[in-house]
Structures are given as structure tokens and as C-alpha cells.
C-alpha atoms as a PDB file:
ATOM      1  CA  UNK A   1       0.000   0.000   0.000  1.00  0.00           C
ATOM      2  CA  UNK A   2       1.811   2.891  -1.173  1.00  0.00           C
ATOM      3  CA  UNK A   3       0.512   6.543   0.033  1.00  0.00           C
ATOM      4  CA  UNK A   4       1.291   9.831  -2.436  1.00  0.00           C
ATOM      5  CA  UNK A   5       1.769  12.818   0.370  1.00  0.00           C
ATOM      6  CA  UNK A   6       1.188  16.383  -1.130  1.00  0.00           C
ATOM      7  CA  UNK A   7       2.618  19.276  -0.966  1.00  0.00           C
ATOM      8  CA  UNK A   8       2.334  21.863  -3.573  1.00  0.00           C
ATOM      9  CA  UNK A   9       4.699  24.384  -2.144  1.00  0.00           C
ATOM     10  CA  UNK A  10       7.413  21.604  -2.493  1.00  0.00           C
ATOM     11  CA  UNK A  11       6.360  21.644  -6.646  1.00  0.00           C
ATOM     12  CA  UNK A  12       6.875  25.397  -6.893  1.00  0.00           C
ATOM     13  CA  UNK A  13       6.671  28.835  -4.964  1.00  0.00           C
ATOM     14  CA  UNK A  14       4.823  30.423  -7.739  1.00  0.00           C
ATOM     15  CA  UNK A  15       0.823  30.512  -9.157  1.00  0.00           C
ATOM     16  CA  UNK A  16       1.640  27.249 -11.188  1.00  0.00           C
ATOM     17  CA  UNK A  17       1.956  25.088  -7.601  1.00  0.00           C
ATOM     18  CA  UNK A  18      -1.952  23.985  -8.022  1.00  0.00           C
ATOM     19  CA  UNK A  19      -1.103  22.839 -11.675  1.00  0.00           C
ATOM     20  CA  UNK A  20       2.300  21.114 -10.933  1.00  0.00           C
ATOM     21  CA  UNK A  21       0.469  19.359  -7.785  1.00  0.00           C
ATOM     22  CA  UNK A  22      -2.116  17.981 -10.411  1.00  0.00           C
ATOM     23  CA  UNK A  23       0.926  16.698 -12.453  1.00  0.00           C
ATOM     24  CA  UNK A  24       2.495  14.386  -9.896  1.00  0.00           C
ATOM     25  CA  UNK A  25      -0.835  13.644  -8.922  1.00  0.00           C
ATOM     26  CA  UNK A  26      -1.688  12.039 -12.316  1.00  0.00           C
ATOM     27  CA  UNK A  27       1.634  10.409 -12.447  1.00  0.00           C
ATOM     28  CA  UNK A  28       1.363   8.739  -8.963  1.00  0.00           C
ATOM     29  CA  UNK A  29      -2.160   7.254 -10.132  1.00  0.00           C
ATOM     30  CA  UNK A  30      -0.538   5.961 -13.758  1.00  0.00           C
ATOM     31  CA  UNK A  31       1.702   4.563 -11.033  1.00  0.00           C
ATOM     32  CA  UNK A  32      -0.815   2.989  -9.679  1.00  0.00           C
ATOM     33  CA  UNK A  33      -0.435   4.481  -6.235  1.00  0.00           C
ATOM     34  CA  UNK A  34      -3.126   3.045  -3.837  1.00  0.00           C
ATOM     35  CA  UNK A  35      -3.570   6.363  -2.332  1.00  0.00           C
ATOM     36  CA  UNK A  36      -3.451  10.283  -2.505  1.00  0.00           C
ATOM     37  CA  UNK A  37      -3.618  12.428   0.745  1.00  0.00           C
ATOM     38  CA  UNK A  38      -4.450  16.013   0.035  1.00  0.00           C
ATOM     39  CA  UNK A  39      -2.530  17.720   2.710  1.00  0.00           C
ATOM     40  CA  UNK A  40      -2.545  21.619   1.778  1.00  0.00           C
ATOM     41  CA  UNK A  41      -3.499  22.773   5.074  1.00  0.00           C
ATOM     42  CA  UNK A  42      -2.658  26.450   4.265  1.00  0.00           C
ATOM     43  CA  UNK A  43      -5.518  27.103   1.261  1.00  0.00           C
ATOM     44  CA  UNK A  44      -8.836  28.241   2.082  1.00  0.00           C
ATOM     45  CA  UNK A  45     -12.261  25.862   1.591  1.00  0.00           C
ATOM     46  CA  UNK A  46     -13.012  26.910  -1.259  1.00  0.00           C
ATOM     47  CA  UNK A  47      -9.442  26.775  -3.169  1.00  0.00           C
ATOM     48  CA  UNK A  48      -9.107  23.242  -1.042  1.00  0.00           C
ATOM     49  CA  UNK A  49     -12.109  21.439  -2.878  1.00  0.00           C
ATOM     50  CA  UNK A  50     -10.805  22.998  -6.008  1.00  0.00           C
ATOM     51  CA  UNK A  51      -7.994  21.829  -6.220  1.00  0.00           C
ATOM     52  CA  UNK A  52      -8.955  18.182  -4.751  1.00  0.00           C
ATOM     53  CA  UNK A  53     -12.154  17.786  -7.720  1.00  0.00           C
ATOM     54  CA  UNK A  54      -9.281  18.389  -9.906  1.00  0.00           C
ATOM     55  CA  UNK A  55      -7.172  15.698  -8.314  1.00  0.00           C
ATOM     56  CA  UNK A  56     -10.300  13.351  -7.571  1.00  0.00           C
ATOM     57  CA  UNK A  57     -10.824  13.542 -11.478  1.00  0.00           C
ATOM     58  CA  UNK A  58      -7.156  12.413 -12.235  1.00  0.00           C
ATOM     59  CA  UNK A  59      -8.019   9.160 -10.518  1.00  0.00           C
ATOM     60  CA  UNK A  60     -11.372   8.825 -11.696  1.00  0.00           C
ATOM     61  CA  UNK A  61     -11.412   5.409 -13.562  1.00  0.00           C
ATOM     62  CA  UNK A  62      -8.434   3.661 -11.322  1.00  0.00           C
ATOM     63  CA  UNK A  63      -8.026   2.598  -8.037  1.00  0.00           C
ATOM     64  CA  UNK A  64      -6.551   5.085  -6.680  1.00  0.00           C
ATOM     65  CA  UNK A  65      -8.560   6.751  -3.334  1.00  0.00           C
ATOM     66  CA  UNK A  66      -8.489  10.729  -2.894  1.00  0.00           C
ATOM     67  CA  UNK A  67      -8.431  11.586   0.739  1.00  0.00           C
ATOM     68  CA  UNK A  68      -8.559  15.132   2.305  1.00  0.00           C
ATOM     69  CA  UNK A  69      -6.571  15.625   5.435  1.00  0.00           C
ATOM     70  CA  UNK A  70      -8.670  16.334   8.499  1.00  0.00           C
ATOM     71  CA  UNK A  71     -11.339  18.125   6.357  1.00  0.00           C
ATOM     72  CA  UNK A  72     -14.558  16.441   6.171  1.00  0.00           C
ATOM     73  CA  UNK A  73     -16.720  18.903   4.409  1.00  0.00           C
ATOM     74  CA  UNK A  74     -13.747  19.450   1.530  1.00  0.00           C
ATOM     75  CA  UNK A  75     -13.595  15.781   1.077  1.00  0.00           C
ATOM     76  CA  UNK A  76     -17.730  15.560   0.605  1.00  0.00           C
ATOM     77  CA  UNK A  77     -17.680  18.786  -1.272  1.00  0.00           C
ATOM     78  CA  UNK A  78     -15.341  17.404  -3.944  1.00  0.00           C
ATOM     79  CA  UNK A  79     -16.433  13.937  -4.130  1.00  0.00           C
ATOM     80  CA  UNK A  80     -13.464  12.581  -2.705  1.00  0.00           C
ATOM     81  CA  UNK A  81     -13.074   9.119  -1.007  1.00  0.00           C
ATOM     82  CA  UNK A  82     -12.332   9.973   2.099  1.00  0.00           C
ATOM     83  CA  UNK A  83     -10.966  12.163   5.619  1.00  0.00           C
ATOM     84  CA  UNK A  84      -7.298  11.507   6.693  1.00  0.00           C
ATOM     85  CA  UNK A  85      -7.302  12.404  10.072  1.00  0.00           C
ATOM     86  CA  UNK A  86      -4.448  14.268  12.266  1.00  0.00           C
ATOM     87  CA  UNK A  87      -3.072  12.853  15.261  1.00  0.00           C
ATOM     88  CA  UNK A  88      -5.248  14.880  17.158  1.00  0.00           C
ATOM     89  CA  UNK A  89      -8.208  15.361  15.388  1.00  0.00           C
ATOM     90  CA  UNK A  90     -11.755  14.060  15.684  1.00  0.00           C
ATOM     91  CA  UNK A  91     -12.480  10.254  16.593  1.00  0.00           C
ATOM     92  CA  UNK A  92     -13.131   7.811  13.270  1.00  0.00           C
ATOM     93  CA  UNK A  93     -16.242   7.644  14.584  1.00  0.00           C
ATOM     94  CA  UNK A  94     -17.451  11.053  14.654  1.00  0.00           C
ATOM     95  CA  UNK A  95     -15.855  11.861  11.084  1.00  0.00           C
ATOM     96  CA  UNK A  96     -17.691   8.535   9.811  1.00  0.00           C
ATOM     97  CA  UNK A  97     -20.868   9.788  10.663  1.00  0.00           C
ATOM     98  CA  UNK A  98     -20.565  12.897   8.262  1.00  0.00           C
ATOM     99  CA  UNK A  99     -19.707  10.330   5.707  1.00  0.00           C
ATOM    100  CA  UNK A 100     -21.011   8.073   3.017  1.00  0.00           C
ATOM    101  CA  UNK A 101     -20.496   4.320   4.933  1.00  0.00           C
ATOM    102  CA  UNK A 102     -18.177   3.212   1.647  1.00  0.00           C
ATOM    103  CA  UNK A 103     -15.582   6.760   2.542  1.00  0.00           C
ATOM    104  CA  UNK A 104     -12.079   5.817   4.052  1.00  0.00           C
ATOM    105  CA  UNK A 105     -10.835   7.411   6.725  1.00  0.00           C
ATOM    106  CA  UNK A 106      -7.304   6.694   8.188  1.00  0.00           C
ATOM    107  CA  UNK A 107      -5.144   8.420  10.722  1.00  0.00           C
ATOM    108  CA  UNK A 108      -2.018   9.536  11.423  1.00  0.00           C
ATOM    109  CA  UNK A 109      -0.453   7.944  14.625  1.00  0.00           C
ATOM    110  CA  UNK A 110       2.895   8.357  16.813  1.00  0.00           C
ATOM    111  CA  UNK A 111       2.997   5.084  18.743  1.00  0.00           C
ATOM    112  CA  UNK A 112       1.982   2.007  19.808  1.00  0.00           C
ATOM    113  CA  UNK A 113      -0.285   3.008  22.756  1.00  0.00           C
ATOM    114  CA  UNK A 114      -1.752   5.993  20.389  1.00  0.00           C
ATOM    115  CA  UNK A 115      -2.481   2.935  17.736  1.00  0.00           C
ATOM    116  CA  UNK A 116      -4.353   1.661  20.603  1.00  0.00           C
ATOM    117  CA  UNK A 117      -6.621   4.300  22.243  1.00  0.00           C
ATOM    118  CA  UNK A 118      -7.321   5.007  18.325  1.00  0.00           C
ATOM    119  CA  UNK A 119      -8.011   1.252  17.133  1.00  0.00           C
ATOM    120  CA  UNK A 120     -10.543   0.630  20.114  1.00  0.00           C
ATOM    121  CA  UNK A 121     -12.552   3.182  19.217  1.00  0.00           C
ATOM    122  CA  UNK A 122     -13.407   1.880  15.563  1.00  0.00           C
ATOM    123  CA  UNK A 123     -13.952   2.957  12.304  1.00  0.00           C
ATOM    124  CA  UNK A 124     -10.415   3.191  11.022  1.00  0.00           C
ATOM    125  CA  UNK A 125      -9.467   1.533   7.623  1.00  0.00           C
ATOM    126  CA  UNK A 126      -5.649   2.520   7.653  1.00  0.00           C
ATOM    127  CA  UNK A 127      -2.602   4.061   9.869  1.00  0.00           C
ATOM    128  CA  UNK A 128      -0.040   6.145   8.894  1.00  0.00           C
ATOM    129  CA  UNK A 129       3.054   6.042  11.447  1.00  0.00           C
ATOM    130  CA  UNK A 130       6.064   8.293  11.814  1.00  0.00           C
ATOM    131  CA  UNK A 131       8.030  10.385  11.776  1.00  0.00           C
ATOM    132  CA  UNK A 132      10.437   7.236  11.061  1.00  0.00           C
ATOM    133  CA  UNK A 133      13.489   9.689   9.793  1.00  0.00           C
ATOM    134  CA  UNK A 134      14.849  12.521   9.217  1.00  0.00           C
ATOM    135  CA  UNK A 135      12.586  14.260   6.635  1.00  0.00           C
ATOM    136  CA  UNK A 136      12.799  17.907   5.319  1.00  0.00           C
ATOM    137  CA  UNK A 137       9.149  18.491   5.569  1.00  0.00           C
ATOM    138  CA  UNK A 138       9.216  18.267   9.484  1.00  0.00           C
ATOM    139  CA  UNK A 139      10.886  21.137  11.560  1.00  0.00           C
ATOM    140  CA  UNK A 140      14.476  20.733  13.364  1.00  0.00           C
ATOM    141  CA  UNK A 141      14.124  19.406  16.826  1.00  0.00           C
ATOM    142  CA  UNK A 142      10.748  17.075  15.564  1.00  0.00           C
ATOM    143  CA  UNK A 143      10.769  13.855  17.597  1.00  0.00           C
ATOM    144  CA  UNK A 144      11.435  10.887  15.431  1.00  0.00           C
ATOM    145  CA  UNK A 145       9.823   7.244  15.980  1.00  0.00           C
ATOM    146  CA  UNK A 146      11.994   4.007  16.036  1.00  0.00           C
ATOM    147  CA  UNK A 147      11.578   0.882  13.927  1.00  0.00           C
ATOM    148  CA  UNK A 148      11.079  -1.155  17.220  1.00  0.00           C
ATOM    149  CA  UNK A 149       8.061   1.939  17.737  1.00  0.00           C
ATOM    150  CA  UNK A 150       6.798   0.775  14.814  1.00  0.00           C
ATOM    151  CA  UNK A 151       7.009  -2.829  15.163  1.00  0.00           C
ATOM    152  CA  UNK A 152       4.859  -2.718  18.262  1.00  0.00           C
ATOM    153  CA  UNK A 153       2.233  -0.090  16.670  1.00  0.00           C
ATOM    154  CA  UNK A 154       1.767  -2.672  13.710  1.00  0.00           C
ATOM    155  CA  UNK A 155       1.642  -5.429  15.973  1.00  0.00           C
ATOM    156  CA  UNK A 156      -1.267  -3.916  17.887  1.00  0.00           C
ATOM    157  CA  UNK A 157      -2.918  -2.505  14.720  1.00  0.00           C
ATOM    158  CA  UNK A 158      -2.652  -6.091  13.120  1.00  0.00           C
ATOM    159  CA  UNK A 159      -4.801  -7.334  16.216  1.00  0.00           C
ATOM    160  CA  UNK A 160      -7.591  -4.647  15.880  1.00  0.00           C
ATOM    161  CA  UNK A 161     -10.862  -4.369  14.278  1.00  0.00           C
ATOM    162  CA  UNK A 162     -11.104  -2.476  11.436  1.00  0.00           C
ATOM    163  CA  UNK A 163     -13.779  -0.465   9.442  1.00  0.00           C
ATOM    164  CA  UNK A 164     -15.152  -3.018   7.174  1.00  0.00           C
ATOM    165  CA  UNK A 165     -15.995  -5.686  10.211  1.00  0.00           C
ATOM    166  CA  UNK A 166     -12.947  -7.853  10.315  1.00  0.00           C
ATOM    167  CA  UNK A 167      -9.661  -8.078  11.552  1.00  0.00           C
ATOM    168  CA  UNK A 168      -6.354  -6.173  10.284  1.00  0.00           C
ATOM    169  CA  UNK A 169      -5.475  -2.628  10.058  1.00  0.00           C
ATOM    170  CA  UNK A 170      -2.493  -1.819   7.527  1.00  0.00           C
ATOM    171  CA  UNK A 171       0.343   0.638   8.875  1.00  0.00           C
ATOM    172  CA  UNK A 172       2.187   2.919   6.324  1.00  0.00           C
ATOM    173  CA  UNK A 173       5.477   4.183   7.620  1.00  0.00           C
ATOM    174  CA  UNK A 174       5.754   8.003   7.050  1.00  0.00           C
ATOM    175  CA  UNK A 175       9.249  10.034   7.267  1.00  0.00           C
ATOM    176  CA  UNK A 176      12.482   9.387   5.028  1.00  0.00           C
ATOM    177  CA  UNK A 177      11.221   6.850   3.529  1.00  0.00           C
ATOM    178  CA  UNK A 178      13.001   5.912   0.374  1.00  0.00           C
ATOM    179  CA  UNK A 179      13.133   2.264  -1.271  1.00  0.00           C
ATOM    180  CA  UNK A 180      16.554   1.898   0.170  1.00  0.00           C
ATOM    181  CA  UNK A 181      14.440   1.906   3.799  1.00  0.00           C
ATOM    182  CA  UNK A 182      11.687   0.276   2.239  1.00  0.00           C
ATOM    183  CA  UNK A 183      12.989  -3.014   3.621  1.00  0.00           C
ATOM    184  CA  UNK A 184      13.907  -2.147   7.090  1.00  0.00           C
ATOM    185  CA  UNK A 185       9.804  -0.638   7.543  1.00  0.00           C
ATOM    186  CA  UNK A 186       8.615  -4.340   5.804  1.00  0.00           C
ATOM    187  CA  UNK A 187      10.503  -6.223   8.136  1.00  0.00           C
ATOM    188  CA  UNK A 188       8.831  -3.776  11.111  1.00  0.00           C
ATOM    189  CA  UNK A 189       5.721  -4.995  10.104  1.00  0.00           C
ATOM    190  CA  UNK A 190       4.091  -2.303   7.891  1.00  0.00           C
ATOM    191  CA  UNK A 191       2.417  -2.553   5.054  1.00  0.00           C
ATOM    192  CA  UNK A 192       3.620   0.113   3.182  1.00  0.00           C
ATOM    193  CA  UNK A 193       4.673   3.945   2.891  1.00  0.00           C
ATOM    194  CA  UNK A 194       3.405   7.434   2.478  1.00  0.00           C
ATOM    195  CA  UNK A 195       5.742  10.230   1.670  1.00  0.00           C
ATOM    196  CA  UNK A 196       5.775  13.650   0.295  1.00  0.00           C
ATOM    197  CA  UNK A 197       9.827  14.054  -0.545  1.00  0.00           C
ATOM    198  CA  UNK A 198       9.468  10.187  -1.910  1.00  0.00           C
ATOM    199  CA  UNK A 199       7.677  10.781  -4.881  1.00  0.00           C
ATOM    200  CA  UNK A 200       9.182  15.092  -6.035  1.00  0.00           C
ATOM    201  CA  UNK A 201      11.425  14.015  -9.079  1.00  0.00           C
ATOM    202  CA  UNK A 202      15.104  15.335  -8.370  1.00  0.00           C
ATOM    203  CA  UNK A 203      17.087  18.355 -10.854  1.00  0.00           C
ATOM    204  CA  UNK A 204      15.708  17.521 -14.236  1.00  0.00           C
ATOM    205  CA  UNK A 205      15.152  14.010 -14.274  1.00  0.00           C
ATOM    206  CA  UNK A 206      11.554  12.834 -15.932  1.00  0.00           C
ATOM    207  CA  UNK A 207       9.276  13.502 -13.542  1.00  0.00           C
ATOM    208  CA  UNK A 208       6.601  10.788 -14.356  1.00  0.00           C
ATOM    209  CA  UNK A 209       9.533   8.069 -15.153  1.00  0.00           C
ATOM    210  CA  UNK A 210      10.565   8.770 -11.331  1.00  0.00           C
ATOM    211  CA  UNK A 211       7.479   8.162  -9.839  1.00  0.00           C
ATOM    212  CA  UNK A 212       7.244   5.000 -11.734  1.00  0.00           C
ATOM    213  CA  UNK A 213      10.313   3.394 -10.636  1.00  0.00           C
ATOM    214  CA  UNK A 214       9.972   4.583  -6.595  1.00  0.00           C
ATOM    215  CA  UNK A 215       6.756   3.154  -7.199  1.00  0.00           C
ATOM    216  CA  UNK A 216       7.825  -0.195  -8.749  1.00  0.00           C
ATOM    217  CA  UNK A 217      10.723  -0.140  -6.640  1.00  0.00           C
ATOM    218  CA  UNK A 218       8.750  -0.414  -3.005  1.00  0.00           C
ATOM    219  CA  UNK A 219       6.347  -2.922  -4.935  1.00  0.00           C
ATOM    220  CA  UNK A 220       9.061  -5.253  -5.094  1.00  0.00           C
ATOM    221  CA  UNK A 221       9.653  -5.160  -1.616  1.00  0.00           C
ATOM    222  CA  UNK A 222       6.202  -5.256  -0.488  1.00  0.00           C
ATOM    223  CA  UNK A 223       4.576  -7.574  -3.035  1.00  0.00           C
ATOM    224  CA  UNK A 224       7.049 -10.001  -1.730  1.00  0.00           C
ATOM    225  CA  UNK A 225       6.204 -10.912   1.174  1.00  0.00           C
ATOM    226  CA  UNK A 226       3.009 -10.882   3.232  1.00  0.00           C
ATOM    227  CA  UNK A 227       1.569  -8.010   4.983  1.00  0.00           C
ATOM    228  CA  UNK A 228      -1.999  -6.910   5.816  1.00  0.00           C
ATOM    229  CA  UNK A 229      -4.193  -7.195   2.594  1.00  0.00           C
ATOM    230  CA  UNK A 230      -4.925  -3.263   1.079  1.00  0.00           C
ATOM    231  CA  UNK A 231      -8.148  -4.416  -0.540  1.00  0.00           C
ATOM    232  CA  UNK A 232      -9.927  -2.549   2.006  1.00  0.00           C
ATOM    233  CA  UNK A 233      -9.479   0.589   0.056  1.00  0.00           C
ATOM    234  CA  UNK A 234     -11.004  -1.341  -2.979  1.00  0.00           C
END
């Protein structure tokens, strides 16, 4: 289960962001990246569900789920898939209700007693986990998680319910991840990765080449070996 991060001001600084954003967007989902997260928590409403429609209609078709971070009435407002929810945010629960019952909602989580309190409650169909390393989209001085951290949160998360009535919630590792890492998070027990940094082509190369081979590359070393099932976000 691999997890496309964005962040437009990491594109470009100028009017253009929205429109690069939409680019590496539609190159994730030829990817065939499982899912998008629109994180742009500086734009109002309005320019929010605007720019999500846009990315909602670059996966229209695929598999690929649209998600809006923490914001419920963007993510019904531009038909999106689902609510990503911050650490400290509303319960699954709550968010659910404001929901169509076939929306996804996931959450992002710090450790293994968070996965916990957060699992018990219900409703949850996915956990994103960090930070694992150093990353240049979190500030100096931010506290990283360990591997062992994130053993025991997908340990606990593999033992809880999840939204569609069984057993099994996946954990994506978040945080300087690259597919040189890739294995160490597998063998911690996740089921995959989100990133922002992951997936921005470096210099010149070809942008939608690059995304294609991060994107094959953590497939080998996920597809290989077994981890919660991601068909709950089919």
C-alpha cells in the first residue's frame, strides 16, 4: 500500500503550484499508487475542494482513493473518497458519521499506545506512522519514531478491528522513507509507505519516469512478502 503525500509548495513557490500538484498527482495514479492524501493545510475551503475535484478527477477510472486531510466537508464537497485524520483530530467515529459508509478514513499515529486508544474506538481503515526519519518536511528538533516503535504499533494494529468488520489494520510508515528503507519498515511490520519528498522528481530528471520506478521499486519489496491485505481501500 503505497501513500502519495502532497505538498504543492514543495512543486513550486509560484501561481503554477496547483497545476504542478495535479501533475504528480496524475503520475502517482498511472503509477498505480493506492492512495493520494491532500494535505494543503494552508488554502482556504473553497481553493481546497478545487484543487482536490481536480485531483479526484485524475483518478477517476483507477483505483486510486483521494483523501482530504482532516477536512470532512472538503472531502464531501469534492467527491473525494475519504478524511485523513491528524493525530489529534476528531475520533473515526465522529468523522464517519458525516460520511457516506463506503468513505475511508485513516489516521495519522505516533505510537503504539496511540495505535491503541485510536483502534478501540473503531472505524479506522488505515494508519499512517512516523516520523520514522529525518525528513525535510518536518521542523528541526521534531521527535522521530523508532523501527522497534513501529514494530509494536503494527503489531497492535494487526490485532484490531477495522472499518469493514474484520480483523487487520495496515500501517504505512511516514518520514524518510526511500526504497533503500523500504525493507527495514517491511521487516517492522508495515504494510507500506506514504511520503511527500518520496515521490518530487530530483534536478531535471523525468518527472513521471521517477514516480514510476519509486513506485515499482517499493512494490518489489512489499509484493514479496506478506503483509496486511490493502483491498480494504477497494
Amino acid at each position: 500500500m503505497i501513500c502519495l503525500v502532497t505538498d504543492r509548495r514543495r512543486l513550486a513557490s509560484g501561481p503554477d503550484a496547483a497545476d504542478r500538484l495535479v501533475e504528480l498527482v496524475t503520475w502517482a495514479v498511472r503509477a498505480r499508487v493506492d492512495l493520494i492524501q491532500i494535505r494543503e493545510r494552508d488554502l482556504e475551503a473553497r481553493e481546497l475542494v478545487a484543487l482536490t475535484r481536480r485531483c479526484v478527477a485524475a483518478a477517476e477510472g483507477t483505483a486510486t482513493c483521494v483523501v482530504v486531510n482532516d477536512r470532512a466537508d472538503a472531502a464531501l464537497a469534492a467527491g473525494a473518497h475519504g478524511v485523513h485524520l491528524r493525530g489529534d483530530s476528531f475520533s473515526a467515529a465522529a468523522v464517519r458519521a458525516l460520511l457516506p459508509s463506503t468513505a475511508k478514513v485513516g489516521r495519522s499515529v505516533h505510537g503504539a499506545g496511540e495505535v491503541a486508544d485510536v483502534t478501540s474506538q473503531g472505524g479506522l481503515d488505515y494508519l499512517i506512522f512516523g516520523t520514522l526519519f529525518e525528513t525535510s518536511s518536518k521542523p528541526g528538533g521534531h521527535r522521530s519514531s523508532s523501527l522497534d516503535e513501529l514494530g509494536a504499533a503494527c503489531r497492535t494494529a494487526l490485532a484490531a478491528p477495522n472499518a469493514r468488520g474484520s480483523t487487520g489494520i495496515p500501517v504505512l510508515a511516514i518520514g524518510g522513507v526511500t526504497p533503500e528503507r523500504a525493507p527495514l519498515v517491511r521487516q517492522a511490520g508495515a504494510s507500506g509507505v506514504a511520503g511527500i519528498g518520496l515521490f518530487i522528481p530530483p534536478g531535471r530528471q523525468n518527472g513521471e519516469r521517477f514516480v514510476q520506478t519509486v513506485v515499482a521499486a517499493l512494490r518489489r519489496t512489499f509484493d514479496t512478502h506478506e503483509v496486511v491485505s490493502t483491498s480494504i481501500l477497494g
